[in-house]
PDB file of N, CA and C in Angstrom:
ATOM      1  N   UNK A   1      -2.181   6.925  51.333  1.00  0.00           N
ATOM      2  CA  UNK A   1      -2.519   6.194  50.134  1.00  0.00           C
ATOM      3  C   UNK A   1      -4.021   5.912  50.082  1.00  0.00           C
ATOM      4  N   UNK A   2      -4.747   5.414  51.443  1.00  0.00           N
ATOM      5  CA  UNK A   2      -5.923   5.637  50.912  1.00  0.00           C
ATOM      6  C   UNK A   2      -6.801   6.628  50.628  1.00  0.00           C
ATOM      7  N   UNK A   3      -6.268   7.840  51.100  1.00  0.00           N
ATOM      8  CA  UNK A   3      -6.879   8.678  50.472  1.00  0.00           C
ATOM      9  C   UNK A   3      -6.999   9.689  49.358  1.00  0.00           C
ATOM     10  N   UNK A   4      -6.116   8.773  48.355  1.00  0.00           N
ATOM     11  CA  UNK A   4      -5.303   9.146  47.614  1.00  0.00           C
ATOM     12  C   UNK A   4      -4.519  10.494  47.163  1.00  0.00           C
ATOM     13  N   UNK A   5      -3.996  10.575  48.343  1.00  0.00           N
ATOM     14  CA  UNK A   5      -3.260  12.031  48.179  1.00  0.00           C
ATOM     15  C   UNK A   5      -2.138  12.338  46.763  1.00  0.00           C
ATOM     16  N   UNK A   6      -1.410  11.277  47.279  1.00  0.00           N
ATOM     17  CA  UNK A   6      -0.480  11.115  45.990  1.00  0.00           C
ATOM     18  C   UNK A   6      -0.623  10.988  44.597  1.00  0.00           C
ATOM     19  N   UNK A   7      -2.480  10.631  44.483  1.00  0.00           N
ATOM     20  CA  UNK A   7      -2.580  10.768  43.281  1.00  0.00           C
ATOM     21  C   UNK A   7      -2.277  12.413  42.595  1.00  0.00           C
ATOM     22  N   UNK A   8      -2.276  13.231  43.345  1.00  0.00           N
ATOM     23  CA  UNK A   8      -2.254  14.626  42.782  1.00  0.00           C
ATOM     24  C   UNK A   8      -0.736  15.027  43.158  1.00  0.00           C
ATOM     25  N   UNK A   9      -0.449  14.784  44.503  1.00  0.00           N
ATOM     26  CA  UNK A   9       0.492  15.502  45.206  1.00  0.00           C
ATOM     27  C   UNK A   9       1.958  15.189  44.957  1.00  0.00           C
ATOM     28  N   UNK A  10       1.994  13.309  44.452  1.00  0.00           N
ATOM     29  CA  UNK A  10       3.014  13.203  43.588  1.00  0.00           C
ATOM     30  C   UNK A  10       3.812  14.023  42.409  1.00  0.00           C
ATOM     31  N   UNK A  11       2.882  14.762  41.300  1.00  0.00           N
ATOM     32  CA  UNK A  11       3.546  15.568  40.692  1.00  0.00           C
ATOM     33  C   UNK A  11       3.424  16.995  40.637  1.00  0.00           C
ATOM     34  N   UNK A  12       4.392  18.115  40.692  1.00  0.00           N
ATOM     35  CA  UNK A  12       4.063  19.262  41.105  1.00  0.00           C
ATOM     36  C   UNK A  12       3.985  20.170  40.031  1.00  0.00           C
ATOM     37  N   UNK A  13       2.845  19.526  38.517  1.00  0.00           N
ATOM     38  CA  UNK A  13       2.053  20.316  37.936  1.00  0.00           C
ATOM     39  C   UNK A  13       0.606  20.400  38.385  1.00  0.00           C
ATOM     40  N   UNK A  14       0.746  18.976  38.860  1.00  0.00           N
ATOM     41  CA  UNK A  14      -1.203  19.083  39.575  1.00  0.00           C
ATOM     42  C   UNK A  14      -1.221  19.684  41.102  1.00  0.00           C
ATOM     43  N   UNK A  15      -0.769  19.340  41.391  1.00  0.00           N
ATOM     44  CA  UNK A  15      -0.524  19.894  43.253  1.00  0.00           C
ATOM     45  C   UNK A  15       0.882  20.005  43.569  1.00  0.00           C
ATOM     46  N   UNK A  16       0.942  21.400  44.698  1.00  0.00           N
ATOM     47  CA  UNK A  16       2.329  21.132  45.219  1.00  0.00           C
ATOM     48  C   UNK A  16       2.697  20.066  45.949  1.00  0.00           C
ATOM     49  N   UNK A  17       4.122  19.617  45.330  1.00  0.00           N
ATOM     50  CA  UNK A  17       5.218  18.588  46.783  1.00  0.00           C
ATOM     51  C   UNK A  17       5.095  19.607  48.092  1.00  0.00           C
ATOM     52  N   UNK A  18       4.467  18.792  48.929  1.00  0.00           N
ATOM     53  CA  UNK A  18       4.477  19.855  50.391  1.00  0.00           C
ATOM     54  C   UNK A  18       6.160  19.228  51.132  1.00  0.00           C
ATOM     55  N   UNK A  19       6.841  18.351  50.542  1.00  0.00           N
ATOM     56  CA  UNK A  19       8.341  18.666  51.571  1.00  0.00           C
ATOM     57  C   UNK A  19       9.105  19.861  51.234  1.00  0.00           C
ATOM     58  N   UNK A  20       9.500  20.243  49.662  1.00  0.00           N
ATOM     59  CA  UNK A  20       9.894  21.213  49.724  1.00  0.00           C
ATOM     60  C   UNK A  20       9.593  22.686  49.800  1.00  0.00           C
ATOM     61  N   UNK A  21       8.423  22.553  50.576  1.00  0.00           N
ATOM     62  CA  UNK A  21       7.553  23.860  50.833  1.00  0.00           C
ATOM     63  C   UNK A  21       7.171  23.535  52.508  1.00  0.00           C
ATOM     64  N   UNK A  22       7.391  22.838  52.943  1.00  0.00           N
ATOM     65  CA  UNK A  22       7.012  22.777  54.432  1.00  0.00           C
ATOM     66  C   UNK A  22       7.894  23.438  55.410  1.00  0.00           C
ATOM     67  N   UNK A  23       8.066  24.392  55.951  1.00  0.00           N
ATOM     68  CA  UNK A  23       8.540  25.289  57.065  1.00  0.00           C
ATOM     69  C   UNK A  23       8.851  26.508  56.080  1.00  0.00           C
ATOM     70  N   UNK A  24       8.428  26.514  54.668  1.00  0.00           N
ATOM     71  CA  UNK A  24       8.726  27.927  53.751  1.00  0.00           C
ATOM     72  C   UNK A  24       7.396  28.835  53.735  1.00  0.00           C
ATOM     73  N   UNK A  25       7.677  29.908  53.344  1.00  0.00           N
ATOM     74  CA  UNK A  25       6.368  30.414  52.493  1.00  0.00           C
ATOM     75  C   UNK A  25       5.876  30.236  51.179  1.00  0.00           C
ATOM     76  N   UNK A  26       4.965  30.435  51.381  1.00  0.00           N
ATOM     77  CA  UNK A  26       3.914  30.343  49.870  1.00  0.00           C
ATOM     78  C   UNK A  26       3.560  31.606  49.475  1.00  0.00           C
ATOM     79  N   UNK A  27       3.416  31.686  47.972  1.00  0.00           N
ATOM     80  CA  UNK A  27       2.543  32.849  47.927  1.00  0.00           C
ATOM     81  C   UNK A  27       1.264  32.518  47.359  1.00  0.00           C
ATOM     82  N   UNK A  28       0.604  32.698  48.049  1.00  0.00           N
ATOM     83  CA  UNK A  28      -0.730  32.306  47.774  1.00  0.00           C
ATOM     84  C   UNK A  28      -1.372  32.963  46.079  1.00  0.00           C
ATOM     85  N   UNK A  29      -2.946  32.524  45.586  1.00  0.00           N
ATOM     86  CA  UNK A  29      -3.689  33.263  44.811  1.00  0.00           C
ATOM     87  C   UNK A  29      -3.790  34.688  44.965  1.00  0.00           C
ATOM     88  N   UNK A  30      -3.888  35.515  46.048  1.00  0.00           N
ATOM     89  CA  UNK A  30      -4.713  36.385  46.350  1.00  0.00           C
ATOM     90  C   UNK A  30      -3.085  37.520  46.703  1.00  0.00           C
ATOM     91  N   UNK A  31      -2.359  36.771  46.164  1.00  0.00           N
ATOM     92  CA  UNK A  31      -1.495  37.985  46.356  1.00  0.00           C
ATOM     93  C   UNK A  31      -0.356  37.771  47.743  1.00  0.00           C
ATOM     94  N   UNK A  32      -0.819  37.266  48.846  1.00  0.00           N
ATOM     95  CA  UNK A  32      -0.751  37.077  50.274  1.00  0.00           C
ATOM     96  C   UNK A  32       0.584  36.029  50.495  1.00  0.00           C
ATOM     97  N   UNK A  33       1.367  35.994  51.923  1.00  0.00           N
ATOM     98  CA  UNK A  33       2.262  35.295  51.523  1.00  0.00           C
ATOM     99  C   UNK A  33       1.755  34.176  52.766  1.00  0.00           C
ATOM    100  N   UNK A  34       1.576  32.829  52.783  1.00  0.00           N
ATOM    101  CA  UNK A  34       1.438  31.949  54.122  1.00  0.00           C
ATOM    102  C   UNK A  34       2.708  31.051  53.938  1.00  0.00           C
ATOM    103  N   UNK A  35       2.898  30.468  55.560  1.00  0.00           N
ATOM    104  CA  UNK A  35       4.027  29.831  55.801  1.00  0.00           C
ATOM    105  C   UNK A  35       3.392  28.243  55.954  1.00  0.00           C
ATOM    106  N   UNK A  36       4.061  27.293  55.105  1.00  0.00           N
ATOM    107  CA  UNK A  36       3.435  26.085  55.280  1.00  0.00           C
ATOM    108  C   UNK A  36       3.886  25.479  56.454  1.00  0.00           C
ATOM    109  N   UNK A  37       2.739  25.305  57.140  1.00  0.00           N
ATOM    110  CA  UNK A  37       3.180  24.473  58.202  1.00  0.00           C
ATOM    111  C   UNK A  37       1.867  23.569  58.787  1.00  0.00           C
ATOM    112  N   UNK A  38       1.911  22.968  60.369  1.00  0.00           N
ATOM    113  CA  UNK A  38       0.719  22.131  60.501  1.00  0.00           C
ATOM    114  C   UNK A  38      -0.545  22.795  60.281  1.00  0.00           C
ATOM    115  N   UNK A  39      -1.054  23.907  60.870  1.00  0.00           N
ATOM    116  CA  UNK A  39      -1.897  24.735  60.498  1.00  0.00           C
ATOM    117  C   UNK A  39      -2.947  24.675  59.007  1.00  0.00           C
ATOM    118  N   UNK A  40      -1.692  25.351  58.317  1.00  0.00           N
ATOM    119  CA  UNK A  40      -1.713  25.377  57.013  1.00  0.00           C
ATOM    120  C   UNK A  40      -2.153  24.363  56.317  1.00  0.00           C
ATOM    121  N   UNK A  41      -1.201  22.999  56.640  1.00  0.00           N
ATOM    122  CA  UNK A  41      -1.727  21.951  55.529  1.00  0.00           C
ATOM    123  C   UNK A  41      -2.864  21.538  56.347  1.00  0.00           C
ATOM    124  N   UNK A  42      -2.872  21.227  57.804  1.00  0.00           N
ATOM    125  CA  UNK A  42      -4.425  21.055  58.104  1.00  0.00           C
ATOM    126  C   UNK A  42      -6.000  21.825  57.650  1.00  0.00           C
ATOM    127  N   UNK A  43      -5.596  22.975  57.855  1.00  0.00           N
ATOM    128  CA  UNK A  43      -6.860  23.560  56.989  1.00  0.00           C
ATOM    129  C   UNK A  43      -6.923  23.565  55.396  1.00  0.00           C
ATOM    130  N   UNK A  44      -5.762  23.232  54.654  1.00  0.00           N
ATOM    131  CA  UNK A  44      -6.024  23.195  53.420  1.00  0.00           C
ATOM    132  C   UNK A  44      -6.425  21.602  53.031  1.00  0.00           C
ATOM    133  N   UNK A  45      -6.517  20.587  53.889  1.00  0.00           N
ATOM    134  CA  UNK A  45      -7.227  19.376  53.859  1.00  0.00           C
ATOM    135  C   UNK A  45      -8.387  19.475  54.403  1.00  0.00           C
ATOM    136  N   UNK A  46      -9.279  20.261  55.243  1.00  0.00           N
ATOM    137  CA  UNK A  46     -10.545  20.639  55.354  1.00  0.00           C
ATOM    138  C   UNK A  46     -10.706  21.271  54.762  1.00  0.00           C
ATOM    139  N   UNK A  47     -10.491  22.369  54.130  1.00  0.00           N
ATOM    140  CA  UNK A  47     -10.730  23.604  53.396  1.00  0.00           C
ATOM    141  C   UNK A  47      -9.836  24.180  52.063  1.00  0.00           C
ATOM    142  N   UNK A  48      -9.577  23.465  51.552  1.00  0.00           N
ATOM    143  CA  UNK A  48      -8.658  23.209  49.899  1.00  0.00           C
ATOM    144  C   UNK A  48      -9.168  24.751  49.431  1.00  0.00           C
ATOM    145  N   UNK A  49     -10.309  25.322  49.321  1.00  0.00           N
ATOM    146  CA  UNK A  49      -9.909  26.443  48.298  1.00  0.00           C
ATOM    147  C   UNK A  49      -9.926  27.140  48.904  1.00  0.00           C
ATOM    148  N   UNK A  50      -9.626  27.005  50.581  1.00  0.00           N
ATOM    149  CA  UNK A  50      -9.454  28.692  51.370  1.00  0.00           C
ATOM    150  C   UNK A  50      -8.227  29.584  51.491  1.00  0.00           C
ATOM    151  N   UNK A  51      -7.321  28.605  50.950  1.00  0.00           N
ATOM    152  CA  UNK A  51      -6.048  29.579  50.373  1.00  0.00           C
ATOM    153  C   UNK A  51      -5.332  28.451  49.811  1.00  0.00           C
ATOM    154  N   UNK A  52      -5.313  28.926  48.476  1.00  0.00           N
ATOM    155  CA  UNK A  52      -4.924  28.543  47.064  1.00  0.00           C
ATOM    156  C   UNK A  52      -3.592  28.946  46.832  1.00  0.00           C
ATOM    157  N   UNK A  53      -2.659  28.034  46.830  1.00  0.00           N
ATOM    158  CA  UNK A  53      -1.459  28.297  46.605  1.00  0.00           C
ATOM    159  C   UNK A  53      -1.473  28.900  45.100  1.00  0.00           C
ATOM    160  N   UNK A  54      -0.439  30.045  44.581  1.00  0.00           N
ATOM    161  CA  UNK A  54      -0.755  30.798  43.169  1.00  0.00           C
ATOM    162  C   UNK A  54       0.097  29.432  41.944  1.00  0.00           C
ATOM    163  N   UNK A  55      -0.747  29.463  41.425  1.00  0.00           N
ATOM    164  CA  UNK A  55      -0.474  29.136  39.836  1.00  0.00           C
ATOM    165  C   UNK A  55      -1.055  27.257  39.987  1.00  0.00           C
ATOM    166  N   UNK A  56      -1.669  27.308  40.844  1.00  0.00           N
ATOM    167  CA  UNK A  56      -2.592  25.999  41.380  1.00  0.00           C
ATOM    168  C   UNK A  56      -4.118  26.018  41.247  1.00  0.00           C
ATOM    169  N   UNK A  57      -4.854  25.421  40.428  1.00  0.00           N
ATOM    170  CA  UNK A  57      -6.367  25.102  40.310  1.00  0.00           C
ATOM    171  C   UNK A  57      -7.029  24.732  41.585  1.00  0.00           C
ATOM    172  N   UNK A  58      -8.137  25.277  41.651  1.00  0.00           N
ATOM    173  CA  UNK A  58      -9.123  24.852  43.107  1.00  0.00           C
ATOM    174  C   UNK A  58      -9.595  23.162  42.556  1.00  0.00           C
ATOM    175  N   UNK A  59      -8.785  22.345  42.337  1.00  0.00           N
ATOM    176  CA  UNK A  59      -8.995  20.586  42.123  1.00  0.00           C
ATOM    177  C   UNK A  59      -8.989  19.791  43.543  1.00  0.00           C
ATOM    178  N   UNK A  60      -8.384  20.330  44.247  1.00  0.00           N
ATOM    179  CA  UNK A  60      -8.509  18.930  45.964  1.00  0.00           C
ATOM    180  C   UNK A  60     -10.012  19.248  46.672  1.00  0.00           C
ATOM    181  N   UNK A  61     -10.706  18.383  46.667  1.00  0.00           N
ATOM    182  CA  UNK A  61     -12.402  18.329  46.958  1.00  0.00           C
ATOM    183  C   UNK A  61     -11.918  18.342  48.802  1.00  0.00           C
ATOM    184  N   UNK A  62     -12.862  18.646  49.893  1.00  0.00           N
ATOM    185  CA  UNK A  62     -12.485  18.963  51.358  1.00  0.00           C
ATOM    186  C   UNK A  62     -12.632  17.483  51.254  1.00  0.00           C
ATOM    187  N   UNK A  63     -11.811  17.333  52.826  1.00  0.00           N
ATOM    188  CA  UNK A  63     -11.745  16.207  53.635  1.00  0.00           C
ATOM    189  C   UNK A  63     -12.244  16.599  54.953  1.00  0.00           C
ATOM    190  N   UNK A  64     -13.126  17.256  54.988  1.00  0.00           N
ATOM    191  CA  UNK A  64     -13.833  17.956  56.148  1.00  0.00           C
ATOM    192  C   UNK A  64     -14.778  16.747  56.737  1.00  0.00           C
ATOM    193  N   UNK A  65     -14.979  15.859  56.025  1.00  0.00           N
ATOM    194  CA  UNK A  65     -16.234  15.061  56.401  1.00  0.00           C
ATOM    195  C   UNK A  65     -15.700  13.198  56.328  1.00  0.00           C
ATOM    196  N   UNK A  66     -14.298  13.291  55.796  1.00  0.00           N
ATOM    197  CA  UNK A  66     -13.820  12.271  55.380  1.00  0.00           C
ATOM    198  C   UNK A  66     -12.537  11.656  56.120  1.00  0.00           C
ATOM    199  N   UNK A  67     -12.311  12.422  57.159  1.00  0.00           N
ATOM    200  CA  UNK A  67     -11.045  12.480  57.767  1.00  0.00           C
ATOM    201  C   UNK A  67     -11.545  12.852  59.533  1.00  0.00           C
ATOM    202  N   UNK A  68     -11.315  12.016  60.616  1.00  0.00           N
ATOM    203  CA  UNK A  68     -11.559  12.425  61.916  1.00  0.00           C
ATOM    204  C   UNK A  68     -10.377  13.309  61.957  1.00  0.00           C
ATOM    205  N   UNK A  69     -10.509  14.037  63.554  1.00  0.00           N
ATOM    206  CA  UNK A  69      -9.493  14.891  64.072  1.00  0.00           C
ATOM    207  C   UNK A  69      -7.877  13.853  64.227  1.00  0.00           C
ATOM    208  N   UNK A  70      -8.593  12.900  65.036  1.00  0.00           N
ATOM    209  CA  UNK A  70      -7.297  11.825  65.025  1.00  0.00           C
ATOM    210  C   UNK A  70      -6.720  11.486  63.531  1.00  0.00           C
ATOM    211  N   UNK A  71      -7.187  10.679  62.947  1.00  0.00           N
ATOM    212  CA  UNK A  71      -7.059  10.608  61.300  1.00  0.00           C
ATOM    213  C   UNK A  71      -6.053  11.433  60.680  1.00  0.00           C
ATOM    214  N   UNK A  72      -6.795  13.036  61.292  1.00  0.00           N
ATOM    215  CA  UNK A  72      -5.633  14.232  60.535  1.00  0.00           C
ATOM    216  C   UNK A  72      -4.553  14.176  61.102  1.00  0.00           C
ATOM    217  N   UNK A  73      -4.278  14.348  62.231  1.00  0.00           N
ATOM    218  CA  UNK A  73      -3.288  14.475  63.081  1.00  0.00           C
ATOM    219  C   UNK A  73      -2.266  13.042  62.876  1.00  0.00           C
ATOM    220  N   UNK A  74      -3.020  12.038  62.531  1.00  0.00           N
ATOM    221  CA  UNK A  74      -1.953  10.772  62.115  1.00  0.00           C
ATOM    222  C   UNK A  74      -1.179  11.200  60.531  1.00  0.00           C
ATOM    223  N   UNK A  75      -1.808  11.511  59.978  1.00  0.00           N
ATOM    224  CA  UNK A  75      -1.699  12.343  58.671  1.00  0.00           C
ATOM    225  C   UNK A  75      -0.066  13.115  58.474  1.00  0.00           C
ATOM    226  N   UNK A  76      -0.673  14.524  59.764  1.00  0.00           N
ATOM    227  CA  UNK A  76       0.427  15.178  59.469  1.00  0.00           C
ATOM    228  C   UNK A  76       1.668  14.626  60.250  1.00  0.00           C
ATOM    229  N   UNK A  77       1.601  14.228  61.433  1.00  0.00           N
ATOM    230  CA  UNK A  77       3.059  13.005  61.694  1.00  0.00           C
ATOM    231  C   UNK A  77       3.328  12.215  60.721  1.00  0.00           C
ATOM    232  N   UNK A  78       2.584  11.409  59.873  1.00  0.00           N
ATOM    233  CA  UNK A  78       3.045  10.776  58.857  1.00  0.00           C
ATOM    234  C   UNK A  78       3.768  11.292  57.925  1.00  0.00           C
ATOM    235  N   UNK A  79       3.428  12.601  57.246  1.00  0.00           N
ATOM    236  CA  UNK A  79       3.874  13.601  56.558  1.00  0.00           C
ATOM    237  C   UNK A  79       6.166  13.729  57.474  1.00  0.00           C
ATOM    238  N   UNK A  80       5.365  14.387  58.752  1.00  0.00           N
ATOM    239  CA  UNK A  80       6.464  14.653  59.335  1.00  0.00           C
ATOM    240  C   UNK A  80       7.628  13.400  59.429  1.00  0.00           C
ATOM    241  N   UNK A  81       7.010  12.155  59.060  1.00  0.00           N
ATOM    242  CA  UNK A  81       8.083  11.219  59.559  1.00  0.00           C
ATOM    243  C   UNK A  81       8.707  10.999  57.931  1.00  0.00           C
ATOM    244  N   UNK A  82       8.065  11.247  57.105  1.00  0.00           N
ATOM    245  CA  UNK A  82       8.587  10.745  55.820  1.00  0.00           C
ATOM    246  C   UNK A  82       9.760  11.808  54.983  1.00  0.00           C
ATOM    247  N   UNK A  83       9.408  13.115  55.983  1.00  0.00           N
ATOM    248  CA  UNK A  83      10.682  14.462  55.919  1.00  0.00           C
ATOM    249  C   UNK A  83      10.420  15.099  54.756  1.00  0.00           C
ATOM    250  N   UNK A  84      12.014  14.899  53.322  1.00  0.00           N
ATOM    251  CA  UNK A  84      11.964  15.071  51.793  1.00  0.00           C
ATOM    252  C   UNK A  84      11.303  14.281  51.572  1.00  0.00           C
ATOM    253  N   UNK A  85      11.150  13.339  51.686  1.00  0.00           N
ATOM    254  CA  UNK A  85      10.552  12.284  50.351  1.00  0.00           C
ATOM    255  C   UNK A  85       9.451  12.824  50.794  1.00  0.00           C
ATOM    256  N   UNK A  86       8.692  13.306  51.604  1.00  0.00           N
ATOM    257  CA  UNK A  86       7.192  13.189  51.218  1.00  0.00           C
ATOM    258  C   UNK A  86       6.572  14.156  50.249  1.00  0.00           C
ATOM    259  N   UNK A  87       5.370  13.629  49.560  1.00  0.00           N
ATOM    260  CA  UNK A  87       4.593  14.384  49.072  1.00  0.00           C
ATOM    261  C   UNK A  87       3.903  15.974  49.988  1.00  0.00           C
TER     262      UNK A  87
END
């Protein structure tokens, strides 16, 4: 919440819901297929337009500078503890 993820990630015309895409594939912009997982959503929170999920705008600005290593990693357990419901 404070970083306001949910402002986007809540509805899945502005950003994807990452629960029902987390252990699936994506097909990316570029044609390509990636599997969401820690990896994945970690570098797409440092690096948002380095693979662009398809039919999704380059809109999430990096958290490369805004987020420690610990920080992230509390992040994606948080993610992991909240299962479906999460964003």
């Amino acid at each position: 919440m404070q970083l306001g993820c949910e402002g986007c990630h809540y509805s899945a015309r502005i950003a994807p819901r990452l629960a029902p895409l987390w252990g699936n594939e994506v097909m990316l912009q570029d044609g390509t297929k990636r599997a969401v997982d820690d990896d994945y959503v970690r570098e797409s929170i440092l690096r948002p337009g380095a693979h662009l999920v398809q039919g999704y705008a380059p809109l999430m600005p990096s958290y490369q500078d805004k987020v420690s290593a610990t920080e992230l990693e509390s992040l994606l357990l948080y993610l992991h503890a909240r299962g479906p419901s999460c964003t």
